[in-house]
Structures are given as C-alpha cells and as structure tokens.
Protein backbone atom coordinates (compact mmCIF):
# COMPACT_ATOMS: atom_id res chain seq x y z
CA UNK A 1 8.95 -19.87 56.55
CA UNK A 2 5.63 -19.83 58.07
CA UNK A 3 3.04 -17.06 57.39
CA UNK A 4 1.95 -15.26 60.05
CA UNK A 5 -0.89 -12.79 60.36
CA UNK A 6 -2.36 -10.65 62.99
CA UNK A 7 -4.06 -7.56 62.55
CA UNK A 8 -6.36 -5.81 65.48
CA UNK A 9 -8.93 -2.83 64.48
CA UNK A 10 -9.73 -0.02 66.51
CA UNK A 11 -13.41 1.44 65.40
CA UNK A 12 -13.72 4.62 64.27
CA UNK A 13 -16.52 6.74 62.94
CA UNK A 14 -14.75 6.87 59.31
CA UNK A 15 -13.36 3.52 57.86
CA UNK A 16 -10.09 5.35 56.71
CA UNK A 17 -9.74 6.40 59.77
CA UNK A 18 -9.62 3.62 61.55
CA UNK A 19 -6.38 2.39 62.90
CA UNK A 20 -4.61 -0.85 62.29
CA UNK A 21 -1.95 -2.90 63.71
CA UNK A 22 -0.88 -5.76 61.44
CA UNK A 23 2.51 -8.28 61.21
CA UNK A 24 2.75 -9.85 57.60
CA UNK A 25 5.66 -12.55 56.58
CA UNK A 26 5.33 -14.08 53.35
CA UNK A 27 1.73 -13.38 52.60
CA UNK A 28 0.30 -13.37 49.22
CA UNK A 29 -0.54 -9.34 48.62
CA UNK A 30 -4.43 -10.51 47.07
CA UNK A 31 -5.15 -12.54 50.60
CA UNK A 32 -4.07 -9.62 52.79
CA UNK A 33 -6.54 -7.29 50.17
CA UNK A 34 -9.26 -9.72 50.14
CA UNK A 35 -8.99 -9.81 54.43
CA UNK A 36 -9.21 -5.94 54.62
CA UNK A 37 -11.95 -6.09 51.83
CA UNK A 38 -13.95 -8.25 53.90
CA UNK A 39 -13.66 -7.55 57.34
CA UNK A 40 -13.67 -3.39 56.61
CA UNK A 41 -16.52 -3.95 53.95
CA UNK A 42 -14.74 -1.66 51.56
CA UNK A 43 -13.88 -2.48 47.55
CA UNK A 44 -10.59 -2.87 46.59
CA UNK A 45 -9.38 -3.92 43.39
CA UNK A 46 -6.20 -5.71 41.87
CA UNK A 47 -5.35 -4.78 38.69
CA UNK A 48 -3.75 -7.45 36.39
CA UNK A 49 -0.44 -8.83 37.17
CA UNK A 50 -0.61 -7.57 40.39
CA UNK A 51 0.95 -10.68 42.35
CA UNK A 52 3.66 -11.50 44.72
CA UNK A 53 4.13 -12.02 48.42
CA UNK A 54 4.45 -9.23 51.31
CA UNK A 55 6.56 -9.06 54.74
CA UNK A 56 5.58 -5.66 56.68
CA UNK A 57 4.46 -5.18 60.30
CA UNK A 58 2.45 -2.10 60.99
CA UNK A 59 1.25 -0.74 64.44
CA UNK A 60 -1.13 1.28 65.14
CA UNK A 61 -1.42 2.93 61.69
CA UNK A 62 -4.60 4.50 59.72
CA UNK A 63 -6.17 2.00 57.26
CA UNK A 64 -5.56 4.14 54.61
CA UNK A 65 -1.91 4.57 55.01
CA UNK A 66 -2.07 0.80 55.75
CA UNK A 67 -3.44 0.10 52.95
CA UNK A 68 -0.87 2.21 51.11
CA UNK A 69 2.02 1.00 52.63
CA UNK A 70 1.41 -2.75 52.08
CA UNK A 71 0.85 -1.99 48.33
CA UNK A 72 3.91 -0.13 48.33
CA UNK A 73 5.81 -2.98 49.88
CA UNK A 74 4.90 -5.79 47.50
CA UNK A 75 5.89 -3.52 44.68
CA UNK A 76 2.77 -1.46 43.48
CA UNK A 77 0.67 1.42 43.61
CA UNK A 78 -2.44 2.40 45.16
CA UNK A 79 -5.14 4.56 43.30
CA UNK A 80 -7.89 5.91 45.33
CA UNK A 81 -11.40 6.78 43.33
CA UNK A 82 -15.19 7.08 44.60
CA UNK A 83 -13.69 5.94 48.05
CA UNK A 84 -12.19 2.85 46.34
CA UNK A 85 -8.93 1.23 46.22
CA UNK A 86 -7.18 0.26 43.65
CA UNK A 87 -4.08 -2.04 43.42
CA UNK A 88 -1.75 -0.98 40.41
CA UNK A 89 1.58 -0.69 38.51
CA UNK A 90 3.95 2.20 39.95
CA UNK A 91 3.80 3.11 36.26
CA UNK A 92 0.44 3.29 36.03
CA UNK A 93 0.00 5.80 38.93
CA UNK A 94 -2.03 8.68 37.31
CA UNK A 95 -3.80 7.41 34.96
CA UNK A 96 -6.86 6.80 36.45
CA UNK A 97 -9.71 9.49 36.23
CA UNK A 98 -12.67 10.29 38.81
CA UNK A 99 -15.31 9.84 36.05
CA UNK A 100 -15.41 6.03 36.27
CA UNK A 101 -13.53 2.65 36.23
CA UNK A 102 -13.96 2.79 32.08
CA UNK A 103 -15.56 4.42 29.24
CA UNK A 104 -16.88 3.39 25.56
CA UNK A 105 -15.84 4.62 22.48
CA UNK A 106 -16.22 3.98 19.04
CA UNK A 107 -14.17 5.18 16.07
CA UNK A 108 -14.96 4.65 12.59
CA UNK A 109 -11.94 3.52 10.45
CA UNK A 110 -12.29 5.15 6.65
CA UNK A 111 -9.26 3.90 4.73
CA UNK A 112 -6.55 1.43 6.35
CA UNK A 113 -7.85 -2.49 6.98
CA UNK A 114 -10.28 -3.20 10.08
CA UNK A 115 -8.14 -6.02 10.65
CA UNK A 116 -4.49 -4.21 10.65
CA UNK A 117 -5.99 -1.27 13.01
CA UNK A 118 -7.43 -3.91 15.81
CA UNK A 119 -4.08 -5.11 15.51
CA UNK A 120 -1.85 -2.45 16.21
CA UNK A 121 -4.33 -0.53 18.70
CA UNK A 122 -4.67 -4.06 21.52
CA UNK A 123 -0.60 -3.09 22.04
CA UNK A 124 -1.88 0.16 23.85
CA UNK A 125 -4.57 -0.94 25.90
CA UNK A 126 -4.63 -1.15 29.56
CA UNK A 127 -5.12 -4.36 31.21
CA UNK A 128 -8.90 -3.42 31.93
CA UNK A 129 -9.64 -2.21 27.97
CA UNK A 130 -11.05 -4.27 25.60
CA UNK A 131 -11.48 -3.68 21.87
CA UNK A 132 -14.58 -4.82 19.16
CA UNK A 133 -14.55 -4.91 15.92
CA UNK A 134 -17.46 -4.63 13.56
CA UNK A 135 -16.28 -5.12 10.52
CA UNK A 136 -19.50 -4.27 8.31
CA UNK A 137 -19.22 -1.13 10.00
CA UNK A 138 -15.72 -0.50 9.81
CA UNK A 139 -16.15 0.55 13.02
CA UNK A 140 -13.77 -0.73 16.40
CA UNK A 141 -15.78 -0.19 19.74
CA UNK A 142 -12.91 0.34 22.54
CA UNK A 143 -14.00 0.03 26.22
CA UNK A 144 -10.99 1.31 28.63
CA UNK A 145 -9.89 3.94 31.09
CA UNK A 146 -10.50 7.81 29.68
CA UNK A 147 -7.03 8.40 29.50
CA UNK A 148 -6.20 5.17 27.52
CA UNK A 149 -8.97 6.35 25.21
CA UNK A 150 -7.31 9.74 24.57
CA UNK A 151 -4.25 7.80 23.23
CA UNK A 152 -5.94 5.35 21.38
CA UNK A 153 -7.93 8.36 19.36
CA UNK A 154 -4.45 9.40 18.83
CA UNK A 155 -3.06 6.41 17.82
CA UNK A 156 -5.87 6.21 15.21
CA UNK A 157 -5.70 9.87 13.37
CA UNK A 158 -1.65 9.06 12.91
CA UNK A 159 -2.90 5.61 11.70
CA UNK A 160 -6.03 5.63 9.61
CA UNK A 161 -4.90 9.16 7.41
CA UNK A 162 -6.34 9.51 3.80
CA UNK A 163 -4.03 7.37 1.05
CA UNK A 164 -2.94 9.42 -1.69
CA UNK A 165 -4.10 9.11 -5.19
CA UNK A 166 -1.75 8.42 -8.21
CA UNK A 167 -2.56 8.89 -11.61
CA UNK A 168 -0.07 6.40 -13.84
CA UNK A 169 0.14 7.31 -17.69
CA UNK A 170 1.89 4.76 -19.26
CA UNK A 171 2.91 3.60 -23.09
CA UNK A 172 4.54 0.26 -24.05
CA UNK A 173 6.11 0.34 -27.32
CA UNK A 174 7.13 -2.12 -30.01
CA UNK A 175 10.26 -1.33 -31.83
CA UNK A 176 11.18 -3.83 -34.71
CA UNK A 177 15.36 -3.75 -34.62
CA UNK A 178 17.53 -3.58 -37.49
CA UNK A 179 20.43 -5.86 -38.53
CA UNK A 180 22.66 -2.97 -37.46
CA UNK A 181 20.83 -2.72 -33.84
CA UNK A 182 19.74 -6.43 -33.37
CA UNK A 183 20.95 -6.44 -29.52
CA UNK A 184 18.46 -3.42 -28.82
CA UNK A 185 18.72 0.04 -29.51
CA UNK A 186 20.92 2.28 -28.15
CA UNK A 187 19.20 3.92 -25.88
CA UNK A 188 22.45 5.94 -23.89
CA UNK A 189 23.19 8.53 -26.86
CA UNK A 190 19.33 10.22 -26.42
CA UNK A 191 20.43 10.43 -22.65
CA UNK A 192 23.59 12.96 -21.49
CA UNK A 193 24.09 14.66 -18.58
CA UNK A 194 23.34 17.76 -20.04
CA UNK A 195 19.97 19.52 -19.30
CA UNK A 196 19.60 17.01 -15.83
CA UNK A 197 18.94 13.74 -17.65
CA UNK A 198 18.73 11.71 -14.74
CA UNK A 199 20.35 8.33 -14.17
CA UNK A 200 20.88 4.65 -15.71
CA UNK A 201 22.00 1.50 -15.31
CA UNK A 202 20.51 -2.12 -15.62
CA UNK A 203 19.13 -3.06 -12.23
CA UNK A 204 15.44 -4.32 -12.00
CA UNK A 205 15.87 -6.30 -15.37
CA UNK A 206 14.17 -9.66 -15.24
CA UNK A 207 16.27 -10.95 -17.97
CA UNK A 208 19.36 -9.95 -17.01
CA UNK A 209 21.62 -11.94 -19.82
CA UNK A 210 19.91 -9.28 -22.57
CA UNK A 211 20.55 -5.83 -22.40
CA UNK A 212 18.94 -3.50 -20.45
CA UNK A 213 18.41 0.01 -19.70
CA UNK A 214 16.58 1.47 -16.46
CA UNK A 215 16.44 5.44 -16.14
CA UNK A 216 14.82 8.48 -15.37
CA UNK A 217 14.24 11.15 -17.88
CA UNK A 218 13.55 15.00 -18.71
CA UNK A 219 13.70 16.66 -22.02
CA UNK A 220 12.27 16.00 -25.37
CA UNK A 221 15.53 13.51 -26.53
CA UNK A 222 13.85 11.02 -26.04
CA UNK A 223 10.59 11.64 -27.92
CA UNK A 224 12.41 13.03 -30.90
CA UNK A 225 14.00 9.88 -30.62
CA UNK A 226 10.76 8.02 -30.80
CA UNK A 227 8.96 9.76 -33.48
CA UNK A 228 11.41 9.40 -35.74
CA UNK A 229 11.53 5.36 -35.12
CA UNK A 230 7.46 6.10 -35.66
CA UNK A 231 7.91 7.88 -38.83
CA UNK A 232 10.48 5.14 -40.68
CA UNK A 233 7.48 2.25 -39.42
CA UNK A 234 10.04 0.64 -36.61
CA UNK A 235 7.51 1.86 -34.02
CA UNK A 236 4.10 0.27 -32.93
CA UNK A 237 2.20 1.74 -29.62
CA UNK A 238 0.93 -2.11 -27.73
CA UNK A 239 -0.61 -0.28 -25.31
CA UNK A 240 -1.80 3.38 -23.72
CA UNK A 241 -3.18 3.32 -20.73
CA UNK A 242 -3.82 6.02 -18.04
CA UNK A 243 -4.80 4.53 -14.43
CA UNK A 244 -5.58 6.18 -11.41
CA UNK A 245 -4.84 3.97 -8.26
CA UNK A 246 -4.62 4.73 -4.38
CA UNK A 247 -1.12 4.00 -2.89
CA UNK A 248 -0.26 0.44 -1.91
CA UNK A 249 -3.27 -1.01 -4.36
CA UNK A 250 -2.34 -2.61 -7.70
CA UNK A 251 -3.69 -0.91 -10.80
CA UNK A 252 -3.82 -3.63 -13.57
CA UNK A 253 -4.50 -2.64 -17.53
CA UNK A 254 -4.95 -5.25 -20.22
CA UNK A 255 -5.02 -5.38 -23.88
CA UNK A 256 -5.36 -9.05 -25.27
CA UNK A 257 -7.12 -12.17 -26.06
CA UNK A 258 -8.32 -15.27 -24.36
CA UNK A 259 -8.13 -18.58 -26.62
CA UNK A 260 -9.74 -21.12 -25.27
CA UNK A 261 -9.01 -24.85 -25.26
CA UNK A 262 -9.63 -28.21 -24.06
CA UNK A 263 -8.70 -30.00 -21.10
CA UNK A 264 -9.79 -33.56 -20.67
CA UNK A 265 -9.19 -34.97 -16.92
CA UNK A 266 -9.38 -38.48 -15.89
CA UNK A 267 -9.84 -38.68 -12.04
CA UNK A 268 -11.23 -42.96 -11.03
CA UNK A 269 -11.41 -44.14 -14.40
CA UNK A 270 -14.04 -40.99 -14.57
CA UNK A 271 -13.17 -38.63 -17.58
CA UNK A 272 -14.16 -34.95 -18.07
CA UNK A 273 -13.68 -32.13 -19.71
CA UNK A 274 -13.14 -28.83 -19.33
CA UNK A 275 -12.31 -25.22 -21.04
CA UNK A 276 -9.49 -23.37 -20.24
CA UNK A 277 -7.91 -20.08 -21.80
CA UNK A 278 -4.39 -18.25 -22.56
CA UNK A 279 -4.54 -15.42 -21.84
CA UNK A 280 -2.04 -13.26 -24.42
CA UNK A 281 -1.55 -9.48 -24.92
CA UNK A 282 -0.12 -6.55 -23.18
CA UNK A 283 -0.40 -6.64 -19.36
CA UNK A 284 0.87 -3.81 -17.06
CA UNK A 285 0.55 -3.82 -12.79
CA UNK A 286 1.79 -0.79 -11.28
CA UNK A 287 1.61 -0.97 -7.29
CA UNK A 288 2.54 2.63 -6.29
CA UNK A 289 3.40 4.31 -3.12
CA UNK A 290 4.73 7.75 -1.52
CA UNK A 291 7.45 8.34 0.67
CA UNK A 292 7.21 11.47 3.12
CA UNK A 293 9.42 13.23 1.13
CA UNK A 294 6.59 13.72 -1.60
CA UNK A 295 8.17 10.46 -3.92
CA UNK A 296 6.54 7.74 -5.51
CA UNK A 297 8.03 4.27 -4.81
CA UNK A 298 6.53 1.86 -8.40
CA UNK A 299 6.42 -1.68 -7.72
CA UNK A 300 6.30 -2.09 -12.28
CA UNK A 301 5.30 -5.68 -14.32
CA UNK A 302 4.89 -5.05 -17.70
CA UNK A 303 4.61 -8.47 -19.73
CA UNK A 304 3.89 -8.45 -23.72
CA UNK A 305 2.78 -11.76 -24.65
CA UNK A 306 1.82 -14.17 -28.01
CA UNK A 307 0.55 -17.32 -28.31
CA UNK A 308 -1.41 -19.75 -29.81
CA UNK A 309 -3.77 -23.16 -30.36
CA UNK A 310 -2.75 -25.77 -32.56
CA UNK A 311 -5.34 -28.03 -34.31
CA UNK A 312 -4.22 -30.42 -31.90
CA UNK A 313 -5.60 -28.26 -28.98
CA UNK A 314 -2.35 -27.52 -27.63
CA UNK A 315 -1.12 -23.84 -26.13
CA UNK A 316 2.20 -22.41 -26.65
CA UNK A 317 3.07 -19.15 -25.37
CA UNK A 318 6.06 -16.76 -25.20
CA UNK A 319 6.17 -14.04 -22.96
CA UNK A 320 8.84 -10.94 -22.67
CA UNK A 321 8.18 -9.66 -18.86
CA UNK A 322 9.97 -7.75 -16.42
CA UNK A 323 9.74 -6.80 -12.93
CA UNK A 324 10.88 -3.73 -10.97
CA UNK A 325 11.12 -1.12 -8.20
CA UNK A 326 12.29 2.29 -8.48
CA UNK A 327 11.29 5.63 -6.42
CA UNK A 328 10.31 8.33 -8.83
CA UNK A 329 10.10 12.32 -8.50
CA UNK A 330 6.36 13.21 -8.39
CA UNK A 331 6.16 14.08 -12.28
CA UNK A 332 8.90 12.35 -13.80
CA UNK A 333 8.71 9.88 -16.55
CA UNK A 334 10.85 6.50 -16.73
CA UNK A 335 12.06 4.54 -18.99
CA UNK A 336 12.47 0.92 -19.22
CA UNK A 337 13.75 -0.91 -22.12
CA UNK A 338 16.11 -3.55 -23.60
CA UNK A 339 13.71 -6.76 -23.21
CA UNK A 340 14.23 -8.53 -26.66
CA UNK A 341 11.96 -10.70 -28.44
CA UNK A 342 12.78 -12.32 -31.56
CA UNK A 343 9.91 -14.32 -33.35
CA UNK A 344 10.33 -16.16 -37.04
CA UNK A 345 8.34 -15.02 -39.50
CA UNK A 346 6.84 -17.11 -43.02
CA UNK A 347 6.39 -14.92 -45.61
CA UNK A 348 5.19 -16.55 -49.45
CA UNK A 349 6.05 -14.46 -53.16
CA UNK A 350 4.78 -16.22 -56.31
CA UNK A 351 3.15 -15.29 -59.67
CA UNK A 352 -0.16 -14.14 -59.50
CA UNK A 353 -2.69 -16.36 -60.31
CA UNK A 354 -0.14 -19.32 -60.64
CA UNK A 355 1.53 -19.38 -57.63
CA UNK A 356 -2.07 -20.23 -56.14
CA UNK A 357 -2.31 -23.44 -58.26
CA UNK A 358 -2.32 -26.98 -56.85
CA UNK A 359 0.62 -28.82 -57.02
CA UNK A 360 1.98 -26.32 -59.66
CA UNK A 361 1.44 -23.25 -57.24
CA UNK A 362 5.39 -24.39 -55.95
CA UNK A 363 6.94 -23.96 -59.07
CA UNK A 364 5.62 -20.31 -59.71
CA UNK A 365 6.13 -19.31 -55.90
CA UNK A 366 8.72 -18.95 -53.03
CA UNK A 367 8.43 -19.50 -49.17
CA UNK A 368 11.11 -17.64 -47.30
CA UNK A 369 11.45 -17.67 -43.60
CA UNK A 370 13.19 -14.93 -41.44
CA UNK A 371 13.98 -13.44 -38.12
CA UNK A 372 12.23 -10.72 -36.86
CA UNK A 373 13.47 -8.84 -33.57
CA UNK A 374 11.66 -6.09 -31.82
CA UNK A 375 12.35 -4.40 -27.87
CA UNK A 376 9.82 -3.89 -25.63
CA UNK A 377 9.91 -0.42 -24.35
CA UNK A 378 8.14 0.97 -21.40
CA UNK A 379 7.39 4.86 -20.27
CA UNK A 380 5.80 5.60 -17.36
CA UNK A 381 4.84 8.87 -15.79
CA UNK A 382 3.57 8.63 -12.44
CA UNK A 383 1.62 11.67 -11.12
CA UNK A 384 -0.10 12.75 -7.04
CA UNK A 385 -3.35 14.11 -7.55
CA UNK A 386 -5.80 15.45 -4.80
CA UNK A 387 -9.48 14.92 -5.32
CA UNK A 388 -10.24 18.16 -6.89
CA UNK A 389 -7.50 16.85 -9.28
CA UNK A 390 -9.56 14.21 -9.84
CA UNK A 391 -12.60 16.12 -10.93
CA UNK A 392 -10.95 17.86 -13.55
CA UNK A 393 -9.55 15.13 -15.16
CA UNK A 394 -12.38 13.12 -14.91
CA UNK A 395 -13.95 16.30 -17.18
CA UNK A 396 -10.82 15.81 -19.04
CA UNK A 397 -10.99 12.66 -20.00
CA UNK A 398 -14.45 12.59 -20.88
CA UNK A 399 -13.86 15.56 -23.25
CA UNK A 400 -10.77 13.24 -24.75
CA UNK A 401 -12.94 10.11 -25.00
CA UNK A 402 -15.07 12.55 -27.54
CA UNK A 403 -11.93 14.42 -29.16
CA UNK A 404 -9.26 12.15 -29.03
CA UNK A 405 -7.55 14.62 -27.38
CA UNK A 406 -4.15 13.35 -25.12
CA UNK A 407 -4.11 14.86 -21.48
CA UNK A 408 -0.53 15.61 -20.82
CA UNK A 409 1.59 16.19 -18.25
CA UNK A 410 1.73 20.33 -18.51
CA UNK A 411 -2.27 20.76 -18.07
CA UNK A 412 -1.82 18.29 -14.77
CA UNK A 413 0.94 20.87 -13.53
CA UNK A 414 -2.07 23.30 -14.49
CA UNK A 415 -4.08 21.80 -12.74
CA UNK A 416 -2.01 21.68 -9.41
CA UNK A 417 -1.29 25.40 -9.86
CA UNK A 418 -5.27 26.65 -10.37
CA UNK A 419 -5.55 24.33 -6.70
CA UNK A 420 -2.99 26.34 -5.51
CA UNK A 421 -4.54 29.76 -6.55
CA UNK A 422 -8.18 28.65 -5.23
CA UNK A 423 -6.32 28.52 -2.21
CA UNK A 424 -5.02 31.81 -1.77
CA UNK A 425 -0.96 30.20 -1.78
CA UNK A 426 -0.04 31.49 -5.21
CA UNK A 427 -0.66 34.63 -7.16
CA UNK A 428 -3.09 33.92 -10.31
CA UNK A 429 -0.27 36.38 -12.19
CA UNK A 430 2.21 33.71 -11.22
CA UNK A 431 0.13 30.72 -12.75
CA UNK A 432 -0.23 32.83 -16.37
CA UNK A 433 2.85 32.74 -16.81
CA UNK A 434 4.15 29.35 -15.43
CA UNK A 435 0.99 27.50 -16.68
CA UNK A 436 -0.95 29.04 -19.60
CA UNK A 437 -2.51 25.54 -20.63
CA UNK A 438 -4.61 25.67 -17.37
CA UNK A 439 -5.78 29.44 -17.42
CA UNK A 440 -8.99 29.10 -18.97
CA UNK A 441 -10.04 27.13 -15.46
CA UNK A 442 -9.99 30.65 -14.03
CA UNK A 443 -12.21 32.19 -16.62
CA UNK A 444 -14.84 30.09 -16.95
C-alpha cells in the first residue's frame, strides 16, 4: 500500500498549541517524528527500539495530543520533560525525572570481582545508561536516568556485602594399624547416637574400594579414642594447622619437601636441561563457604604424600588423597578417615661389630622385610569469626607462638560471647557462667 501523508498547521502563539490535521498509512513512526521535529523546530527523541510503522488520521487536533496519539498508535509512550518529547516503551512510562536526560555515578566495589559486578549490573540498565569500569580503582562509573541509578545502588549493596571470615583448625593424623585392624580402624564404636553424635556414612571418599568413614562429631569419644592410640605409639600428628580464609577463597597449608631432579629435553637435535621438583608432604585446601542459614559448606583435599629420587634421577611418588564436600554447623568438628596406605619397610639385626663386616657382615646379620599399614585421618573444625574475632586471636596466637599454648574451640565461643556483651545483647552474668575461659577479657 502506498504511504500517504498530509498534515496542514494552523499558527499559534504556543507550539503545543498549535493545531494539526494529519492522514498517516503505513508510515515509519521515526519519519513522521523527524517531520514534526523539523518543520515545528521542537526536540523529540526516540528511545531505543522504538520502531514500526503508523496508520492514524487526525483533524484538527493540538500538536501535543498529536503528538501523543501517534506515539500511542505505533505502540509507545510519550514522556514530556524541559518542553521535550520523548518517544518510549509503555513500560517505561514514569521513569523519567525533570532533573535531566541522565546522571553520573560512581560506586566503589570493596569485596566481590570488578569484573562479575559490571556483569550482572549492564542487565538493569536502560537503553540510554552506560557503565565504566576502572579496575585499578575498583570503581564502576554508571551514566543513566536517576531512577535507573537508584536501582543500580540497590542492586550493588545486595551484591557487593562483606564475605565472612572462617577460621579452619585442622589435624591430620597418622595411625600405624595392627594385624587385628589392617582394613582401618573401627571408627563406628567411638560414635553412637547417644549424646547427639551426628551422622556417617562413606560418601565423598576418593578411594571408594577402601573403607571409609565421613561424619560429624560432638563429645570427647573420639579424643579419648585418640589419645589412647597416642599413648601405645600408633599415633603420629602430620600436620596442625589453623587457617583463617574469607568464604569462596582456598586456604592452602603445607608441610613437606621439594627434591629436585633432572630433566634433559631434546627439541631440533638441540638438548637442554632443566630442574624440576616433587613436591611430597602433607597438603590440605579447604575452600569454605556459608549458607544463609549460618552453615559452612567445606569444599576439603587433604593429600599425604612420599616419595623419592633414585641415583638414576628418577621420581616415584605415592600419594593417599581425598576429596570432599560437606555443610558443617558453625562449630562442629568432622571427621574423615579410612584412606589406607601400606608401605614396605627394610629393617637389618646382626651382631654388633660383626654384622658390619665386609662380606662376613651376612653371616652375623639378618635383613627382614615387612608391611607396614597406617590410615590417614582428618579433623576439621571450621569456625565464623567477625573482625573483632580476629583481633583477639591474632593476640592469641601470638601469645601461643611464645607458650605453646593450643587455642581451642571453648575460648572462640568466649570470644563470641564477650562480642555479644560489648554489645549490650547478653548479660555479662550470663557469659560467667556459660564461658569462664573468656572472662578475664572483661577485666582487663
């Protein structure tokens, strides 16, 4: 169909108030615009995606209601600011303040990545706002309408909130096995359902064709259990750490040593070489997080490790490793165990004196070989502190570097109840008598 257009003005002292008589068919809604626009000498802006074609036929009509009523007709909106027009979404009616077309902000992000906030803040811009990001800064710069900017600062505080802090106090033990418990120890008779024991079962395992035990725990079964394995020599402590990580970051420790050896390369009949190292030991990374209910989801890799060079310069390693996930009660300890290792051992009895002789040293001497089996057993105790937390186990542990003294789990408990009576929500009578340990805070 052809277009048609024809549109006759009758002056008037105000523009808006002039009158208009117009027929449209099948005319593109930014031509008829950019005809009013130049013949009235008047701004009027299209917002993006505003597109399509109009039919309408007006007569005698004000320019202003003309204006109105073609908008409406092609499917939009019409905005009116600083006696200019402008061409928008129906849902976008309202959203458009008298202060100006748009505004610049800038909001400093503290703790989630530059990159992720940019991200999920361009999904709630209008289609005039534009976002920068300065990333030495840490800083976004937002241009856009005021109202988009009010949401956008919203967006941000529910975004960019302060990560917890999780203190992790771990042990991972050596137990050497006995004929009678070479498949692992059981673990299940320390664990009952009296006194709220928590769960088992063998999920998470990375081995799973040894056994394996996964639980929570309470009570002091458990390390009765373990002293007395400690006191008959079945029980060696690998590793002790205490780490203090913010949610969703790894927090690595590492007790070993690095042997290094050679590694010759032949690239075009060119040969080099190089040093590399094995890395053996006791490695634990512990990626924590908390739920909104207060619960700490651990992302746990503990790996125990030997090996060795030979004179030839080659490595051998064995590694007992496991990988899990688990959510945790703020506080509680778990327990993972059943990975087996089982090494041979050389061990030499002779005479004195003789059995150390050349060639005769065999006769006066034995050389016996045997299997020695041990589990790998891990407890960790993860634990939300706030900063003030933080300072007083930072005096804490700088009093225990000097006094060997353990921090335990009771004086962090102390520690949240003091916070709690520096804040006026519990009575200091209350914290006597629920946390002694932690008293002497209050006195000092």
């Amino acid at each position: 169909m052809a277009s048609l257009l024809l549109v006759f003005f009758c002056t008037s002292l105000h523009a808006e108030k002039q009158k208009i008589t117009i027929s449209l068919q099948d005319i593109e809604i930014h031509e008829v615009m950019k005809m009013l626009s130049q013949q009235q000498r008047m701004n009027i802006v299209l917002a993006e995606g505003v597109a399509g074609k109009v039919s309408i036929n007006l007569y005698d009509m004000d320019l202003d209601d003309a204006i109105h009523s073609i908008s409406w007709a092609a499917g939009f909106a019409v905005e009116k600011r600083n006696g200019n027009y402008f061409i928008v979404e129906r849902g976008e009616v309202g959203k458009y303040s008298d202060s100006g077309i748009t505004e610049i902000r800038s909001f400093k992000v503290q703790y989630t990545k530059l990159s992720e906030v940019e991200s999920i803040l361009k999904k709630h811009l209008s289609s005039y706002g534009k976002i920068t990001a300065l990333t030495d800064r840490k800083m976004l710069v937002v241009e856009d309408l005021p109202s988009f900017l009010e949401k956008i600062e919203r967006l941000l505080a529910a975004i960019d909130t302060e990560p917890k802090q999780i203190l992790i106090e771990a042990k991972v033990l050596e137990v050497t096995l006995s004929d009678r418990d070479s498949f692992g120890v059981d673990w299940t008779k320390f664990f009952t359902s009296q006194g709220g024991l928590g769960s088992f079962g063998t999920q998470g395992l990375s081995n799973p064709g040894s056994p394996g035990l996964l639980f929570q725990f309470v009570g002091p079964n458990l390390e009765l259990a373990l002293d007395a394995l400690k006191e008959r020599g079945r029980l060696r402590t690998l590793s002790a750490p205490k780490l203090l990580a913010m949610e969703g970051n790894t927090a690595e420790a590492v007790v070993g040593t690095r042997l290094g050896y050679r590694v010759t390369t032949t690239i075009n009949l060119v040969t080099s070489e190089s040093i590399e190292f094995l890395e053996t030991g006791v490695i634990l990374k512990v990626t924590p997080s908390v739920d909104q209910q207060g619960r700490i989801l651990l992302d746990i890799h503990p790996e125990v490790s030997d090996g060795s060079v030979s004179d030839d310069g080659i490595p051998s390693k064995t590694t007992t490793q496991l990988s899990t996930r688990m959510l945790v009660p703020d506080g509680q300890t778990v327990f993972l165990g059943g990975l087996i290792k089982r090494n041979t051992s050389e061990s030499r009895e002779g005479v004195p004196i003789l059995g150390d002789l050349p060639v005769l040293g065999a006769v006066f001497s034995n050389r016996s070989k045997s299997l020695v089996s041990t589990e790998i057993v891990v407890l960790i105790t993860p634990k939300i502190v706030d900063f003030r937390q933080i300072e007083w186990l930072d005096k804490k542990l700088e009093r225990a570097s000097k006094d060997v003294e353990m921090l335990t789990m009771d004086e962090l408990r102390a520690a949240k109840d003091i916070n709690e009576v520096l804040d006026g929500n519990k009575p200091a009578e209350e914290t006597a008598s629920s946390a002694n340990n932690g008293m002497w805070l209050l006195n000092q």
